[in-house]
Protein backbone atom coordinates (compact mmCIF):
# COMPACT_ATOMS: atom_id res chain seq x y z
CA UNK A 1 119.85 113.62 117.04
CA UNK A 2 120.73 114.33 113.32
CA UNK A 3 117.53 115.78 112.40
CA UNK A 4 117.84 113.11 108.75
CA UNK A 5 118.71 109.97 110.98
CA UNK A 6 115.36 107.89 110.33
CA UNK A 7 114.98 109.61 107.23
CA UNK A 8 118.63 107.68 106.63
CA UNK A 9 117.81 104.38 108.17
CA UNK A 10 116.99 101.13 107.38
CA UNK A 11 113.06 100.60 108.84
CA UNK A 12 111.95 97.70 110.61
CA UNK A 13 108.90 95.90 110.16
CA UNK A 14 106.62 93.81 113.31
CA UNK A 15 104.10 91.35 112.60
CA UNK A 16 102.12 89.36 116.06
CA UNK A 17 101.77 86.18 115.67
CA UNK A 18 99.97 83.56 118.00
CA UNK A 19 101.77 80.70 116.62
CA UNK A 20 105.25 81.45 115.43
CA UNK A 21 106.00 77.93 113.81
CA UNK A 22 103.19 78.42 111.69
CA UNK A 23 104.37 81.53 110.70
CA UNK A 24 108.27 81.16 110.26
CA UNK A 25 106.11 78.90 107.63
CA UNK A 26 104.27 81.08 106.11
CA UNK A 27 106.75 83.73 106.06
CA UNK A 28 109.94 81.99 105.23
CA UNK A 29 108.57 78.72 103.43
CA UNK A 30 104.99 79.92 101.63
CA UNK A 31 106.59 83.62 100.87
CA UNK A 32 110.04 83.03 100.80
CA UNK A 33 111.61 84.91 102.70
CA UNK A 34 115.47 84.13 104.56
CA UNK A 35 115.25 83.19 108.32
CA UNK A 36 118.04 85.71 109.68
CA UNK A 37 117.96 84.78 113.34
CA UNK A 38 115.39 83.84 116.29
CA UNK A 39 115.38 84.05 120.01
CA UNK A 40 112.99 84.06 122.85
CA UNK A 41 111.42 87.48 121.24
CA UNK A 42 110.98 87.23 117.82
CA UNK A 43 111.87 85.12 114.37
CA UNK A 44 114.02 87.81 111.83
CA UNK A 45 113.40 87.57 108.28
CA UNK A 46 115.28 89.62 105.24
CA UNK A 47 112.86 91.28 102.90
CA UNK A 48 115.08 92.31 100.51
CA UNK A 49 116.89 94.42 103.06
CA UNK A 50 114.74 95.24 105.23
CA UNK A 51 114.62 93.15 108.40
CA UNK A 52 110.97 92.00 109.73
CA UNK A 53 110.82 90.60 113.44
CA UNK A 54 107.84 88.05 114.19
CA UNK A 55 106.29 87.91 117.69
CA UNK A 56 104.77 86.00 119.31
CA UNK A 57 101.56 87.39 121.55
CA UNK A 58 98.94 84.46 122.24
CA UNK A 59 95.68 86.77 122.54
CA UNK A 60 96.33 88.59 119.41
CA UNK A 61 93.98 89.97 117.45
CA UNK A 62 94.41 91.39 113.79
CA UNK A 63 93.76 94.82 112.78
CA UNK A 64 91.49 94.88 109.67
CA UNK A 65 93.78 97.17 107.32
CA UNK A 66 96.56 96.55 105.43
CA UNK A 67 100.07 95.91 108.10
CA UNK A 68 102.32 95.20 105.18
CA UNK A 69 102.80 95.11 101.80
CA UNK A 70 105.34 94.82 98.71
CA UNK A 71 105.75 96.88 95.67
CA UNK A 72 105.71 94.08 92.36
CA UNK A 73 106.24 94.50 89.09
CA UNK A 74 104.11 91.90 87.78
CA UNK A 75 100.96 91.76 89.84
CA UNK A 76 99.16 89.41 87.75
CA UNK A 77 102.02 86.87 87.97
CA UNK A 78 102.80 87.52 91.33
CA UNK A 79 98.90 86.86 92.77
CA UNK A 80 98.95 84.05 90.20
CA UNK A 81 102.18 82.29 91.92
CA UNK A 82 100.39 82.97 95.77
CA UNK A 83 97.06 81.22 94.60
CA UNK A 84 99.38 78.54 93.39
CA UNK A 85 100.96 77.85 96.72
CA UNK A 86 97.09 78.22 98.57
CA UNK A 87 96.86 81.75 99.45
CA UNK A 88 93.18 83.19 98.87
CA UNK A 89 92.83 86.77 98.13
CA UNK A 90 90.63 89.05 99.57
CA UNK A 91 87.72 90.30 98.33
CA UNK A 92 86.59 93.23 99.11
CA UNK A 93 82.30 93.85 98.66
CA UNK A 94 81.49 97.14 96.18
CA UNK A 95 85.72 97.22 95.08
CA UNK A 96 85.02 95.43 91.68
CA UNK A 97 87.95 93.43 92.01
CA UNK A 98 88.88 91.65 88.44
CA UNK A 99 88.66 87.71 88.71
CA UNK A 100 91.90 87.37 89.90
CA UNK A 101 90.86 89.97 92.86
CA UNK A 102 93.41 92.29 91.87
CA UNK A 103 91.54 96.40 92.89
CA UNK A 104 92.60 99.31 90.42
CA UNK A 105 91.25 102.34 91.95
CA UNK A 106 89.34 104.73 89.68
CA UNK A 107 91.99 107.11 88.17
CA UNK A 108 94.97 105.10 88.52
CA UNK A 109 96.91 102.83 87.14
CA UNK A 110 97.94 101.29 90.04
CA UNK A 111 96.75 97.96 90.80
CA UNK A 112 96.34 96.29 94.16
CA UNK A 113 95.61 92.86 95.67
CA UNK A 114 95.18 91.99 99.55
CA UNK A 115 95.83 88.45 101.52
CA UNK A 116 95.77 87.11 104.65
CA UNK A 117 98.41 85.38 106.59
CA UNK A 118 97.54 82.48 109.18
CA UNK A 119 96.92 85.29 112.19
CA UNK A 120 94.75 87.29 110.12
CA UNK A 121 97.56 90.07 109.42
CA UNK A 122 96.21 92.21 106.06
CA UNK A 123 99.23 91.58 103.56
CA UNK A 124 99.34 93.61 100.13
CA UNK A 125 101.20 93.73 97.00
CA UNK A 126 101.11 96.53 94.83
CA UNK A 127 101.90 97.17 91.01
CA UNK A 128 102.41 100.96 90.71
């Protein structure tokens, strides 16, 4: 193996799901994301070029950190548009997230809000 072959490929993302109807929903409908393909193993979105396959496990559980996230580069107007369609941020005790829950870490002017989607997956966007 080329030892620059993953540094050269396109990655793949994997999100569980226990219900994937609800989530071709959330990913495709609430997010916006194109349906690529489906078969008895996963749903395939495009996210901008990178591909992310859905599966379905019915006993999943959620890890508590962060599984995914997207770059922005207009956070405010970007958490603004997903409280629109329903999503609630999350807010994290001590943080001092602004009102919007939107997290800039001390030092930086990065800025950072988390979400949830309907299995309990940690979502992110980011303004850097």
């Amino acid at each position: 193996m080329d030892d620059r072959a993953l540094a050269a490929a396109k990655p793949i993302s994997f999100i569980v799901t226990r219900d994937r109807a609800t989530s071709k929903a959330f990913y495709g409908g609430l997010l916006g994301f194109r349906l690529t393909g489906e078969d008895d193993f996963a749903a395939v979105f495009d996210m901008n070029g990178a591909m992310l396959r859905i599966s379905t496990m019915p006993n999943f559980e959620p890890a508590p950190q962060t599984v995914l996230g997207w770059e922005v580069p207009d956070i405010v107007s970007t958490v603004k548009s997903l409280i629109g369609k329903g999503v609630k941020l999350i807010v994290y005790q001590g943080f001092g997230q602004d009102e919007l829950g939107i997290w800039t870490p001390p030092g930086s002017s990065n800025r950072i809000a988390w979400f949830l989607d309907p299995d309990g997956n940690n979502l992110s966007v980011t303004q850097f």
